[in-house]
Protein backbone atom coordinates (compact mmCIF):
# COMPACT_ATOMS: atom_id res chain seq x y z
CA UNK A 1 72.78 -159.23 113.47
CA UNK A 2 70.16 -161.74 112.27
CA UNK A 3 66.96 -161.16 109.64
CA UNK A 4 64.57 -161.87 113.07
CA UNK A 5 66.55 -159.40 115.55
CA UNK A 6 66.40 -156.97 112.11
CA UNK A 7 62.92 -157.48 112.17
CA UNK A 8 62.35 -157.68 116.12
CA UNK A 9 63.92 -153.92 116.24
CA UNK A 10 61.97 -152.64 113.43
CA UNK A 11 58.62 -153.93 115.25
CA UNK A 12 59.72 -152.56 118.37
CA UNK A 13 60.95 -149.40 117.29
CA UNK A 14 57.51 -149.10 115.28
CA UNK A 15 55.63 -149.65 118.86
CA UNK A 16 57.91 -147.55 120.68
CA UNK A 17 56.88 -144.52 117.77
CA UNK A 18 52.99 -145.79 117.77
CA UNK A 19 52.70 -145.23 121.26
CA UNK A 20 54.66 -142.07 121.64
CA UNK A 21 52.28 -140.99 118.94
CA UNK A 22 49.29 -141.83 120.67
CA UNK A 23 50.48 -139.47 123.46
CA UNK A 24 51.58 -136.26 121.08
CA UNK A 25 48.96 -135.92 118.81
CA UNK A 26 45.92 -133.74 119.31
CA UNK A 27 43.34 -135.49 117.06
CA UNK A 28 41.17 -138.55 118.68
CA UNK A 29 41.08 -140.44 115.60
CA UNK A 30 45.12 -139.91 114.48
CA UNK A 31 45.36 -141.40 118.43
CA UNK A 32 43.45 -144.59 117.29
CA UNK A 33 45.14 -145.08 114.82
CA UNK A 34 48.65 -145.03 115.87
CA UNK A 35 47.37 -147.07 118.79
CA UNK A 36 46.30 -149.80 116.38
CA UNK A 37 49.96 -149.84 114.89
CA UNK A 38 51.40 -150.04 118.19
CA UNK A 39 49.40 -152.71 118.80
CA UNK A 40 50.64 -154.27 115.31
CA UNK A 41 53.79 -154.22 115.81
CA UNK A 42 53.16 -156.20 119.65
CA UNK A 43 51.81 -158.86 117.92
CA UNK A 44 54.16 -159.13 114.95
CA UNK A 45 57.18 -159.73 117.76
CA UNK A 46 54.64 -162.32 119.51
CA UNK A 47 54.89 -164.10 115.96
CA UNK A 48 58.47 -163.39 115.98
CA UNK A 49 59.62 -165.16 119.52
CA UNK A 50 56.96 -168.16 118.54
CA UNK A 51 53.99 -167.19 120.29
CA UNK A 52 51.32 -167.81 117.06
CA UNK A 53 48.56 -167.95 119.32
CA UNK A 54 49.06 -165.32 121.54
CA UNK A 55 49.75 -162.59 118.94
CA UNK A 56 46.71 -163.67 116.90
CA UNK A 57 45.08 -163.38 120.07
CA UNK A 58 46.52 -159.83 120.46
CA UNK A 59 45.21 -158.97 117.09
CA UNK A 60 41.97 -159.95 117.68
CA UNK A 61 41.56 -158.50 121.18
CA UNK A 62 43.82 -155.42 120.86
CA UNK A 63 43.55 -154.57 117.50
CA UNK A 64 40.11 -155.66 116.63
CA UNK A 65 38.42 -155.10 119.81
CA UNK A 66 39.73 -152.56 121.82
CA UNK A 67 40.48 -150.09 118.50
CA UNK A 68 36.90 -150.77 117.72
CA UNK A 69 35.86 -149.71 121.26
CA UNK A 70 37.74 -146.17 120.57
CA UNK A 71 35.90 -145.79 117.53
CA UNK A 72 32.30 -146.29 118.54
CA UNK A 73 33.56 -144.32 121.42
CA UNK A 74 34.50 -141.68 119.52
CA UNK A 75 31.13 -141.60 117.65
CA UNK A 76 28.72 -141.99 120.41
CA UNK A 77 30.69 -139.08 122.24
CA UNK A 78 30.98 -135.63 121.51
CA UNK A 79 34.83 -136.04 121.36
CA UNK A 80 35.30 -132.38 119.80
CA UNK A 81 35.04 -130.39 122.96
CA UNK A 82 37.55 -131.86 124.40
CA UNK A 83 41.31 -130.13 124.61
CA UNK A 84 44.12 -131.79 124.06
CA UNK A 85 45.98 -128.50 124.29
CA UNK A 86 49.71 -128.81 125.45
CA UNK A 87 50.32 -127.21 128.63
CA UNK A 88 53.24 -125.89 129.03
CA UNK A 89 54.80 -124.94 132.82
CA UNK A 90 57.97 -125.14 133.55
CA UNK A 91 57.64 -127.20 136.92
CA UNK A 92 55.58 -129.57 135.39
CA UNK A 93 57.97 -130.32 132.34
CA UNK A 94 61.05 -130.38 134.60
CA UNK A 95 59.48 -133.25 137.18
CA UNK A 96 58.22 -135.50 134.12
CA UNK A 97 61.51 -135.50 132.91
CA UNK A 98 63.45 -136.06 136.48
CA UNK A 99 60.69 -138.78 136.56
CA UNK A 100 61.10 -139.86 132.73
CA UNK A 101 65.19 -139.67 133.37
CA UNK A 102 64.74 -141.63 136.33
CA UNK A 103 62.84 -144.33 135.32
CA UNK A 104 64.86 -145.02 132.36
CA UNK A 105 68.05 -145.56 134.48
CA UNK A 106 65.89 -148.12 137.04
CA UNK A 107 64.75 -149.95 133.89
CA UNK A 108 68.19 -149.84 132.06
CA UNK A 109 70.21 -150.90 135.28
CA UNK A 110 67.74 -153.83 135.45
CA UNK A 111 67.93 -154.66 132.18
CA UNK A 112 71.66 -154.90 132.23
CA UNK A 113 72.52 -156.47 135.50
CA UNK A 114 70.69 -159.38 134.45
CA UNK A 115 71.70 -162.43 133.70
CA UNK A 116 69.77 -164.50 131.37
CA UNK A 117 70.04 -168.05 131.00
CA UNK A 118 71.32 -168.64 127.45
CA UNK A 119 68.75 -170.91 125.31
CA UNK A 120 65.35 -171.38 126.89
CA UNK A 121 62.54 -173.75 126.09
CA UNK A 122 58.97 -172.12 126.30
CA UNK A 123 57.18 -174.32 128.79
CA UNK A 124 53.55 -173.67 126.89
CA UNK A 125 53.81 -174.72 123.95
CA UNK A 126 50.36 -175.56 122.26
CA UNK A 127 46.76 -174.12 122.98
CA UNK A 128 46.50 -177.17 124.89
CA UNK A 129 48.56 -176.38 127.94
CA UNK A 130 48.00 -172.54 127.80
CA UNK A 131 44.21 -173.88 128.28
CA UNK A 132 45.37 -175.88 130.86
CA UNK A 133 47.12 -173.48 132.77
CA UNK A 134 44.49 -170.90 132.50
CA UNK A 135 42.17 -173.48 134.26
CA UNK A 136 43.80 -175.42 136.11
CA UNK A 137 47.09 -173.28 137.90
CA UNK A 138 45.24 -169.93 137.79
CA UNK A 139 41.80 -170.52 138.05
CA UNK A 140 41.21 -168.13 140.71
CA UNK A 141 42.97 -165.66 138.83
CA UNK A 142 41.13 -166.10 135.48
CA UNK A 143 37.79 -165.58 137.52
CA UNK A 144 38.60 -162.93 139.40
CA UNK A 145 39.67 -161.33 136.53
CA UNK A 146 36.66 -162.01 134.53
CA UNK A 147 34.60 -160.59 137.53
CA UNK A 148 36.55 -156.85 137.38
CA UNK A 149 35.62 -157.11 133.49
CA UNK A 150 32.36 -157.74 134.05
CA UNK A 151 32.01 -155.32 137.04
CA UNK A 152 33.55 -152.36 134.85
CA UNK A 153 31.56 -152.87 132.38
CA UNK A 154 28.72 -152.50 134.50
CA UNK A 155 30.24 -149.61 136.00
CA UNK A 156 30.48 -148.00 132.44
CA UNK A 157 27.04 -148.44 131.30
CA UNK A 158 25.73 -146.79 135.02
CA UNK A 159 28.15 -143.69 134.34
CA UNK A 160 27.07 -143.65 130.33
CA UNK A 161 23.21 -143.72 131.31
CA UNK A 162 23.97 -140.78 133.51
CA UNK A 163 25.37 -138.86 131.33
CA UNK A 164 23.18 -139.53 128.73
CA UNK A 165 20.12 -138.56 131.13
């Protein structure tokens, strides 16, 4: 095994745990948090395959942003009435793991019976042509995204001026 698949597993395994984290614990803020490392460790294995841009970009977006977002969520909210209580019924349980045990076997059947081609060139390579092919190839795309962005947050300043009146 070499140092960067050493390093690619610990990353992943420490995204795999953030994230499983974020769904277990019963504390907004310990959620946050453990969402931020998960979001770490993503953009540590970005810098690990190459990608320099695209994980600073994921710690500025992801970590900076979005973790931010939770916070002043958390503060402008009145986060302590809510439950995270565990519920615990049996039917439940049993059909999230059929679905859990199910999934995994689609995903690990897929990820077996491929076959990857052996070494591959990234075709982006500099913030040049991932400009490029933002605005040029999916233009449409990049505004219709920018449009749901813009129209949710819309949508969540209606539904926060509601509440708030």
């Amino acid at each position: 095994m070499t140092t960067q698949m050493i390093f690619f597993t610990v990353l992943a395994l420490i995204a795999i745990i953030g994230a499983v984290m974020m769904m277990l614990l019963t504390t907004i803020s310990h959620r946050v948090v453990s969402m931020a490392f998960s979001f770490f460790a993503v953009s540590g294995m970005y810098f690990l395959l190459g990608a320099d841009f695209i994980g600073i970009i994921q710690i500025m977006v992801y970590v900076g942003a979005i973790t931010i977002l939770f916070i002043f969520g958390m503060m402008m909210t009145d986060h302590k009435t809510v439950s995270f209580e565990k519920d615990f019924r049996t039917a439940h349980n049993a059909l999230g793991t059929v679905a859990s045990v199910t999934l995994l076997g689609i995903l690990l059947y897929g990820i077996f019976s491929m076959d990857l081609p052996g070494n591959t060139q990234p075709e982006v390579t500099s913030i040049h042509s991932i400009g490029m092919s933002l605005y040029g190839h999916y233009f449409v795309a990049f505004i219709a995204v920018a449009f749901l962005l813009t129209s949710a947050l819309i949508g969540a300043i209606v539904i926060a001026r509601k509440e708030a009146n």
